[in-house]
N, C-alpha and C. Protein backbone atom coordinates (compact mmCIF):
# COMPACT_ATOMS: atom_id res chain seq x y z
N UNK A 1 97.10 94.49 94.75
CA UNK A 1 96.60 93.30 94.10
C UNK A 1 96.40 92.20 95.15
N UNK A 2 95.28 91.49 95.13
CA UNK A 2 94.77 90.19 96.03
C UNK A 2 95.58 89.30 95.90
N UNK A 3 96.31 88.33 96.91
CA UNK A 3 97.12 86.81 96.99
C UNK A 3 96.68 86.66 95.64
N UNK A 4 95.43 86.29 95.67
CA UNK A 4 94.47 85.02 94.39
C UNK A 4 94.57 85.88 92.69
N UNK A 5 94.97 86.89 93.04
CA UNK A 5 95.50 87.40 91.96
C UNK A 5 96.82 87.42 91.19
N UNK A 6 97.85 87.32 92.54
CA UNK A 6 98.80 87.45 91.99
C UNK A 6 99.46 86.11 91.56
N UNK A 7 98.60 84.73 92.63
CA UNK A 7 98.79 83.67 92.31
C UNK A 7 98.32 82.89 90.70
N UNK A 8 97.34 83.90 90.13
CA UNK A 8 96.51 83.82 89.19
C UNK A 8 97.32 84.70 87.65
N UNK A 9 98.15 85.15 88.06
CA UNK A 9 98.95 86.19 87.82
C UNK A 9 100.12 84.83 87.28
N UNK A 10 100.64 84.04 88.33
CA UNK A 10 101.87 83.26 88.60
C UNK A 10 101.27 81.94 87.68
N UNK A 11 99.91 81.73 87.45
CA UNK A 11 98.94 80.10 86.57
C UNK A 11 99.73 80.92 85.34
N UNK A 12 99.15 81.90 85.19
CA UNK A 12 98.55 82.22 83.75
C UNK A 12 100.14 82.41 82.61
N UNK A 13 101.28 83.10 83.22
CA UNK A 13 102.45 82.99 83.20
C UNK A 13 103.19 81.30 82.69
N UNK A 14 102.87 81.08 83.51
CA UNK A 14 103.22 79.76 83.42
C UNK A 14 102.84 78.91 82.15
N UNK A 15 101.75 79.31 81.81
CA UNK A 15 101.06 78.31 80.71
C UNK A 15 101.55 79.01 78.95
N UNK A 16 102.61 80.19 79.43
CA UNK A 16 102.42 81.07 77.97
C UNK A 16 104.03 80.04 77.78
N UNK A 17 104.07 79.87 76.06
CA UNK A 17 105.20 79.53 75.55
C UNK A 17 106.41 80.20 75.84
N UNK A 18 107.76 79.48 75.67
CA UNK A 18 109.03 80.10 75.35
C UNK A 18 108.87 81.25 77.82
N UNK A 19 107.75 81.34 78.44
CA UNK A 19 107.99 81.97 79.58
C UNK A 19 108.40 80.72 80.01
N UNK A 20 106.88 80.44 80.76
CA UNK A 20 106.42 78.77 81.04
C UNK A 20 106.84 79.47 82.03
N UNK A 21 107.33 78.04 83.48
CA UNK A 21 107.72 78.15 84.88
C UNK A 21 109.02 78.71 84.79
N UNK A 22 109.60 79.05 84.15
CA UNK A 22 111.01 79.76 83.99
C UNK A 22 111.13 80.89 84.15
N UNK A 23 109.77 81.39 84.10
CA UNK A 23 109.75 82.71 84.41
C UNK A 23 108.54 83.15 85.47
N UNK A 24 107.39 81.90 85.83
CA UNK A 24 106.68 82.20 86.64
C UNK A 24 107.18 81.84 88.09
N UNK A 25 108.36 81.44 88.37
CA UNK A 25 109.15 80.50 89.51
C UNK A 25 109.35 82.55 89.84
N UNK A 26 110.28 82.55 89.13
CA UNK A 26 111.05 83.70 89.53
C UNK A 26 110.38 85.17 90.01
N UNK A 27 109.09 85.46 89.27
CA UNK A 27 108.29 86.15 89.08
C UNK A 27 107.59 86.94 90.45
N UNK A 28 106.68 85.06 90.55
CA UNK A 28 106.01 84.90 91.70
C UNK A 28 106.59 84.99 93.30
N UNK A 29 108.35 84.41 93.38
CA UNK A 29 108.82 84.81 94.37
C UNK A 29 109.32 86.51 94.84
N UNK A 30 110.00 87.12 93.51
CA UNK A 30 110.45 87.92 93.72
C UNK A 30 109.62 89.46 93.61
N UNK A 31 108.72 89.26 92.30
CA UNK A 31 108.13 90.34 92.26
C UNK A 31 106.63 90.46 92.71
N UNK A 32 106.41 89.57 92.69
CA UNK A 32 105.06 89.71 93.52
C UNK A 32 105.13 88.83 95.05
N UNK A 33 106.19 88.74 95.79
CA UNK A 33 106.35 88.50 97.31
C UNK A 33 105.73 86.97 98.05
N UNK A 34 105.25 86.06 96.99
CA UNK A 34 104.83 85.16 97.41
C UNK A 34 105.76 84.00 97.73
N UNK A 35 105.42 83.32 98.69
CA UNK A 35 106.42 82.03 99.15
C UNK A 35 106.40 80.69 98.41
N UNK A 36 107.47 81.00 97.92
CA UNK A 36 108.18 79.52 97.20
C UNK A 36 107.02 78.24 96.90
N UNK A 37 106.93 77.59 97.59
CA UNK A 37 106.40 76.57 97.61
C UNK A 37 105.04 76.54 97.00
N UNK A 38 103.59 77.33 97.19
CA UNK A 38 102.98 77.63 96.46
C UNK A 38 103.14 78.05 95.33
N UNK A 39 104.17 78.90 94.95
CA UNK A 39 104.21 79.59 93.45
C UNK A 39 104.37 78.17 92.86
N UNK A 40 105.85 77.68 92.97
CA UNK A 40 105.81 76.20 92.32
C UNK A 40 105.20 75.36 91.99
N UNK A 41 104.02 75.07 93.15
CA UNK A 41 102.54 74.17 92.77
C UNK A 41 101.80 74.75 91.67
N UNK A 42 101.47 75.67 91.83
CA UNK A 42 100.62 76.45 90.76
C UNK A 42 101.31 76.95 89.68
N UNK A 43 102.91 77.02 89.52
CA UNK A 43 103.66 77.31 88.04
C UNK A 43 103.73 75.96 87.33
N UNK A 44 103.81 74.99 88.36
CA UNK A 44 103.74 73.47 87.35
C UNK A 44 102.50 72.99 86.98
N UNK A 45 101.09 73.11 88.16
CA UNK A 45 99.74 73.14 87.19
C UNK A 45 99.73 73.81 86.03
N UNK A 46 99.96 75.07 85.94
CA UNK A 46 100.31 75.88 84.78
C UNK A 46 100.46 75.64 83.56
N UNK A 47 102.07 75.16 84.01
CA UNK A 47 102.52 74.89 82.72
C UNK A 47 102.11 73.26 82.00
N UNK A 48 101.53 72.47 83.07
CA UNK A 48 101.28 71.17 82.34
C UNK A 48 99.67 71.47 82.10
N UNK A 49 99.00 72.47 82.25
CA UNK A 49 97.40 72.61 81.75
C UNK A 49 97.43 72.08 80.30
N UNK A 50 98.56 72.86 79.49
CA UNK A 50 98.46 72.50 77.85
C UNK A 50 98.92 71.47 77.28
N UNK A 51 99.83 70.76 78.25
CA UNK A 51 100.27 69.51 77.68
C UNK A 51 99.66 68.65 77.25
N UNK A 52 98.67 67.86 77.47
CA UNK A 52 98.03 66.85 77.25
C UNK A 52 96.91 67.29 75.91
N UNK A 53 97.17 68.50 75.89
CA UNK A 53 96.26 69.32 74.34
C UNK A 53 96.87 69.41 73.38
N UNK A 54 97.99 69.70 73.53
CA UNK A 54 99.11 69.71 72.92
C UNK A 54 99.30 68.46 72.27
N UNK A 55 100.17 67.41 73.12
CA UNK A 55 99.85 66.34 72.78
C UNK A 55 98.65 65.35 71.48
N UNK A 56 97.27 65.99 72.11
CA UNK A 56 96.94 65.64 71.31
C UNK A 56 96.13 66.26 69.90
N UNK A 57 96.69 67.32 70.04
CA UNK A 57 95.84 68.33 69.06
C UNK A 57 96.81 68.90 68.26
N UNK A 58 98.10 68.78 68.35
CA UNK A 58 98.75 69.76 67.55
C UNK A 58 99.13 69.25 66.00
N UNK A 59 99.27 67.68 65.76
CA UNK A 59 98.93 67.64 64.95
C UNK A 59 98.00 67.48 63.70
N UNK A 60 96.86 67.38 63.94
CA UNK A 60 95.90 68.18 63.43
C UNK A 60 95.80 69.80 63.04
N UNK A 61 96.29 70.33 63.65
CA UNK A 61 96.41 71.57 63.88
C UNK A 61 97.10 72.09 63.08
N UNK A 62 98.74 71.54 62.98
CA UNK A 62 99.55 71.89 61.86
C UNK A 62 99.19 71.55 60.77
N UNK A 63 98.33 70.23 60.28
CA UNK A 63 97.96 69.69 59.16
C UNK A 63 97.07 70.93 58.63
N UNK A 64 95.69 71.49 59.51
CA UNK A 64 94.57 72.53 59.23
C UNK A 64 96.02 73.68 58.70
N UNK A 65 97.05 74.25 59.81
CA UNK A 65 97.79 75.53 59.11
C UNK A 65 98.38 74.95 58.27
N UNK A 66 98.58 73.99 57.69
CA UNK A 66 99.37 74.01 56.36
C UNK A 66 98.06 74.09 55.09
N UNK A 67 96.97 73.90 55.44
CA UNK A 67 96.37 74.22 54.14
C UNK A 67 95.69 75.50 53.99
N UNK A 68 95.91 76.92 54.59
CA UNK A 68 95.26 78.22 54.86
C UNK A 68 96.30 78.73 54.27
N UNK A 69 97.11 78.53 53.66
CA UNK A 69 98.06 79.93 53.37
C UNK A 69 99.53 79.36 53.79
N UNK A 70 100.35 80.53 53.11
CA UNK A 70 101.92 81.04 53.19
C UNK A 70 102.14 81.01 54.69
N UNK A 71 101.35 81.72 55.22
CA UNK A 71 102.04 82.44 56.74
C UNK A 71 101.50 81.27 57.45
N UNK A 72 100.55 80.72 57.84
CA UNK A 72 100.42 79.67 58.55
C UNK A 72 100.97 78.79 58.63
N UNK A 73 101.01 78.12 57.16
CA UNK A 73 102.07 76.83 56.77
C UNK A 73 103.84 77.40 57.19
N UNK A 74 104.05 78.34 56.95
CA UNK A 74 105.45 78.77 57.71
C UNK A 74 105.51 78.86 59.19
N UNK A 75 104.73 78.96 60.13
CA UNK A 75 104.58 79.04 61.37
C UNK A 75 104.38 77.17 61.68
N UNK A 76 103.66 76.49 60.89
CA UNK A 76 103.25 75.36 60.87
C UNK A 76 104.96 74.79 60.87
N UNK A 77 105.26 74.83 59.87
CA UNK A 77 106.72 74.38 59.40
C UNK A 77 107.73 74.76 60.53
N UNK A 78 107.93 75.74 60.56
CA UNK A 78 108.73 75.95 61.74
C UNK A 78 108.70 75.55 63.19
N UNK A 79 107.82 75.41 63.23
CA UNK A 79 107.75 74.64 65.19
C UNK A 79 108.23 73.17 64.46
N UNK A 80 107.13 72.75 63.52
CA UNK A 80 108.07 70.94 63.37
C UNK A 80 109.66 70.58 63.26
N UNK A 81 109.93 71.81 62.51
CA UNK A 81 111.57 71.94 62.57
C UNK A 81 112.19 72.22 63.85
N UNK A 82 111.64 72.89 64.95
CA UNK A 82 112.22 72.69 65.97
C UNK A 82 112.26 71.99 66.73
N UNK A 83 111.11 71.15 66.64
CA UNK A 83 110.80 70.28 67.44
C UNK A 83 111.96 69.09 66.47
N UNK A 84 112.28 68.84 65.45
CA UNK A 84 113.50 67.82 64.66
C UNK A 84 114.75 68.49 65.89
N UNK A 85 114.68 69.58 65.37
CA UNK A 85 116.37 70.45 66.03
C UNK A 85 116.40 69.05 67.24
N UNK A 86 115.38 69.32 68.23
CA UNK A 86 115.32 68.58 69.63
C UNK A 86 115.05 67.06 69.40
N UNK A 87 115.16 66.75 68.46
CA UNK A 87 114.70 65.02 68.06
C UNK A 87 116.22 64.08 68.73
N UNK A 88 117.01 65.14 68.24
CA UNK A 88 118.29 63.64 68.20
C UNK A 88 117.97 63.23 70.04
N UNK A 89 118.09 64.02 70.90
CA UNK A 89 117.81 63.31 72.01
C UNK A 89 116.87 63.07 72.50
N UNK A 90 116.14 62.83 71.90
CA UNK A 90 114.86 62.01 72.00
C UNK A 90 115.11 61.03 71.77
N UNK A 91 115.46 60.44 70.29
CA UNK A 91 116.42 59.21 69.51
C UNK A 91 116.98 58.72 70.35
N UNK A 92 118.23 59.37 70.38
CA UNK A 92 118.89 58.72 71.46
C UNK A 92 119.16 57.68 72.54
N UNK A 93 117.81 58.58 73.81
CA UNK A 93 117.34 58.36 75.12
C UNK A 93 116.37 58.26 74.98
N UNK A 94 115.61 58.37 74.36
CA UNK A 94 113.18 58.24 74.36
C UNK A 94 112.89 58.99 75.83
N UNK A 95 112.37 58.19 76.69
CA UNK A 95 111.77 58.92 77.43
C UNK A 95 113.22 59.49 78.57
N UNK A 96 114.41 59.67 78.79
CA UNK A 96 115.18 59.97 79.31
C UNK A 96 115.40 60.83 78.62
N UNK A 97 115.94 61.59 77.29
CA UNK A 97 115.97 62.41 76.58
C UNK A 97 114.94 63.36 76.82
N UNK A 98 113.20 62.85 76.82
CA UNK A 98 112.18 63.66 76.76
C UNK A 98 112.32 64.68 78.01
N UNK A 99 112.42 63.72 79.04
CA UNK A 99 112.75 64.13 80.58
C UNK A 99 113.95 65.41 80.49
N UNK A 100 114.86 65.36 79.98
CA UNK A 100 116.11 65.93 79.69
C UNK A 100 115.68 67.86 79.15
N UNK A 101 115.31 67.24 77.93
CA UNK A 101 114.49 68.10 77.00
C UNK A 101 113.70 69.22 77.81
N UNK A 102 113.11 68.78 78.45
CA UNK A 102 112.04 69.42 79.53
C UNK A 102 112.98 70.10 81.04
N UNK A 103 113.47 69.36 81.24
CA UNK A 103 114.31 69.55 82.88
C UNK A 103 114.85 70.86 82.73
N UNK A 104 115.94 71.15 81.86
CA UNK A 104 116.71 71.59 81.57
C UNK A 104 116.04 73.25 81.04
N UNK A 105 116.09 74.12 82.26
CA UNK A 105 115.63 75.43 81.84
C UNK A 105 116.84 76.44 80.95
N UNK A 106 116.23 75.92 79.59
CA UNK A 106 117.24 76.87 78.75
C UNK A 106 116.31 77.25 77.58
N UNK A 107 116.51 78.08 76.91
CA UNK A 107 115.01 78.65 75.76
C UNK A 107 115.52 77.63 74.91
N UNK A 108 114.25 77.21 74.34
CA UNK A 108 114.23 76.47 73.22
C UNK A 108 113.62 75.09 74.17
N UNK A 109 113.86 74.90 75.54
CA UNK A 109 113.28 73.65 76.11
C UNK A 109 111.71 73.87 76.77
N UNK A 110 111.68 72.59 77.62
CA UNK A 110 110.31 72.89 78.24
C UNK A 110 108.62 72.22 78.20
N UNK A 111 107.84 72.73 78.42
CA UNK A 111 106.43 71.73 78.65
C UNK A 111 106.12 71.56 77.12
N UNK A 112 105.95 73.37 76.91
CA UNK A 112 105.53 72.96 75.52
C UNK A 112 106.76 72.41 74.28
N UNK A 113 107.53 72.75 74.47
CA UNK A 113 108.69 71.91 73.35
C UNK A 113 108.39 70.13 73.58
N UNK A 114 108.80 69.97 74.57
CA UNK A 114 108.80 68.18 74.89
C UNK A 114 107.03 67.73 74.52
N UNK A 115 106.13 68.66 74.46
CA UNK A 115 104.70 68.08 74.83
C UNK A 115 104.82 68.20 72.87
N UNK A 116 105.61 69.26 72.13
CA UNK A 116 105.49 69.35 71.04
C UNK A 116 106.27 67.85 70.03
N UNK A 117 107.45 67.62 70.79
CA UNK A 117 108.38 66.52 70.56
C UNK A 117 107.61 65.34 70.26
N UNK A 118 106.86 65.28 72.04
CA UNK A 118 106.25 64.04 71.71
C UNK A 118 104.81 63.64 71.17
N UNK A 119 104.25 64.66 70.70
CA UNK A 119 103.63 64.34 69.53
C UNK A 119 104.00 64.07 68.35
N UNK A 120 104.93 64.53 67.92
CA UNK A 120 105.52 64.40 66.39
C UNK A 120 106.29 63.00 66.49
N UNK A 121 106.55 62.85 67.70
CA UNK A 121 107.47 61.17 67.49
C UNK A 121 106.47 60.20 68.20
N UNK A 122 105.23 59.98 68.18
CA UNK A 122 104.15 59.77 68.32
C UNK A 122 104.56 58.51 69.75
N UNK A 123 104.73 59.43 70.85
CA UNK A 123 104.82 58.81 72.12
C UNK A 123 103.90 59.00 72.64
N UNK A 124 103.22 57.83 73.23
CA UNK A 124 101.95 57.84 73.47
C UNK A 124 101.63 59.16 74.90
N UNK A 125 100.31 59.27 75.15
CA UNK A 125 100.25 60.22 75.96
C UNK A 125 100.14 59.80 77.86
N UNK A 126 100.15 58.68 77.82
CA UNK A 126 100.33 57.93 78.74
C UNK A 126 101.29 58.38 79.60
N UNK A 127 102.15 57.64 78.55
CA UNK A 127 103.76 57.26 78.75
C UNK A 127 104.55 59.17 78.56
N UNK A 128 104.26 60.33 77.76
CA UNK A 128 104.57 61.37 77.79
C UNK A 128 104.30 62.10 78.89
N UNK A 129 102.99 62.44 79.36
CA UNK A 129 103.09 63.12 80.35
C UNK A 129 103.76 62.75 81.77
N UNK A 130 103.86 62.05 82.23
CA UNK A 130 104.63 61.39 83.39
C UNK A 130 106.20 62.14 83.49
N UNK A 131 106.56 62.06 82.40
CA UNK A 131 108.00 61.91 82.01
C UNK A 131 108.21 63.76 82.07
N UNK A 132 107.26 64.27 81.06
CA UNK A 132 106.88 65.70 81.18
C UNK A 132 106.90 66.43 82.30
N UNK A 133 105.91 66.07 83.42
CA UNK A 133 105.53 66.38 84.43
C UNK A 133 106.97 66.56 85.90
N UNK A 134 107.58 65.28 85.30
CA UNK A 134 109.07 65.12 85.98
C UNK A 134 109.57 66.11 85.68
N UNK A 135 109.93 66.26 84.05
CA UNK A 135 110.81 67.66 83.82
C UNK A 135 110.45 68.57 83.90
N UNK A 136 108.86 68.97 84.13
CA UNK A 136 108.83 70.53 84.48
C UNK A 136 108.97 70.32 86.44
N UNK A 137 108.86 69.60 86.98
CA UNK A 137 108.99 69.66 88.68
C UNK A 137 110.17 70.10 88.62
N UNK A 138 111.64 68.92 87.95
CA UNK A 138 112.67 69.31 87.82
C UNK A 138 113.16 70.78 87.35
N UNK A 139 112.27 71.04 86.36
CA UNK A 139 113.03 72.32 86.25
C UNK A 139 112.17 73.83 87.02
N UNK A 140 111.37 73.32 87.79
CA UNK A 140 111.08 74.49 89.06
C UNK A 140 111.99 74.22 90.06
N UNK A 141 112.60 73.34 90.54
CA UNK A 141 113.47 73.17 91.74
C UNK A 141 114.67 73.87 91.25
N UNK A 142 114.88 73.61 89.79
CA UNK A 142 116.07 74.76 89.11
C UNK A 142 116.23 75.99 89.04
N UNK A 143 114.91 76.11 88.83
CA UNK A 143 114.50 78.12 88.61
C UNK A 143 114.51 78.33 90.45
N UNK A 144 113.58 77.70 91.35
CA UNK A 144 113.84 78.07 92.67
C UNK A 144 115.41 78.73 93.44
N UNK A 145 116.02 77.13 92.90
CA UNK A 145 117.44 76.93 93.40
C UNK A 145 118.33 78.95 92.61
N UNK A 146 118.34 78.97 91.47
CA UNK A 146 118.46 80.21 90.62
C UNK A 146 117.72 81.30 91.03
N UNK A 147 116.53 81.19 91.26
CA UNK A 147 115.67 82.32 91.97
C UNK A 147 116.93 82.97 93.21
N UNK A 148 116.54 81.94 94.36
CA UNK A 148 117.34 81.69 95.79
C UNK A 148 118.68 82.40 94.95
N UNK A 149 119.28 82.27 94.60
CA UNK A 149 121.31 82.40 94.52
C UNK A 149 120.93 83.59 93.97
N UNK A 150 120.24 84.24 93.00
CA UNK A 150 120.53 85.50 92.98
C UNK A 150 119.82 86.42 93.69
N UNK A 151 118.68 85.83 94.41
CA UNK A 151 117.91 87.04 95.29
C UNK A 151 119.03 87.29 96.47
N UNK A 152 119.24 85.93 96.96
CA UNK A 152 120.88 86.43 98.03
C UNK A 152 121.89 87.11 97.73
N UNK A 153 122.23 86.85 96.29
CA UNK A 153 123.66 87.65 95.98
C UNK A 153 123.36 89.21 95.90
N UNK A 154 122.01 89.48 95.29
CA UNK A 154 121.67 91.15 95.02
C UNK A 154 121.43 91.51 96.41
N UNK A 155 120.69 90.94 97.37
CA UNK A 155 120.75 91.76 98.50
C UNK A 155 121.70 91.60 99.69
């Protein structure tokens, strides 16, 4: 497989839900042999491609799946509920929370959760992505740092 493939390989990763850079950090260093620093540039373009769509399209979006049916409106319903689950620290902290929300590589967090958050608590998109953008940098220097400690410990 070509560099531009596998780097293309490391975008496309990046931009899918619930993976995101959490799994294209690790991916791109270990299984497809590429050096750090590029994968990271291109796992955080990645993952912030959908943010700002997100942001501003999703609710509309849920409004359209709640009027098609059972199964939509339940898929509809359920991301808003998770995105509540993640509200209190939002409340809390606002954009320190959002930052938090995002930083913090654990499932359930991330570009698209926080990009989902802050649409529903109608933070402007200005002021969201910035904050976004922080927590996904932050949480590639995490997955790196995690990458690094266990590629050393296995070999």
């Amino acid at each position: 497989m070509t560099t531009f493939l596998k780097y293309l390989k490391v975008f496309a990763i990046s931009m899918v839900p619930i993976l995101e850079l959490r799994a294209a950090v690790p991916l791109g260093v270990t299984v497809e042999g590429l050096p750090l620093l590029p994968v990271l540039g291109v796992s955080v373009l990645g993952n912030m491609l959908p943010v700002p769509f997100i942001i501003l399209f999703i609710r509309p979006i849920f409004n359209w799946m709640k009027e098609r049916g059972k199964l939509f409106r339940r898929i509809a319903e359920k991301m808003e509920q998770k995105a509540e689950r993640k509200a209190d620290k939002i409340k809390r902290y606002e954009l320190f929370g959002l930052f938090l929300l995002v930083a913090i590589p654990l499932p359930g967090t991330g570009a698209w959760t926080g990009a989902l958050v802050a649409a529903l608590f109608d933070i402007r998109l200005k002021n969201a992505v910035p904050v976004i953008l922080a927590g996904v940098v932050t949480a590639g220097v995490v997955m790196s740092l995690i990458t690094f400690g266990a590629k050393a410990f296995l070999t």
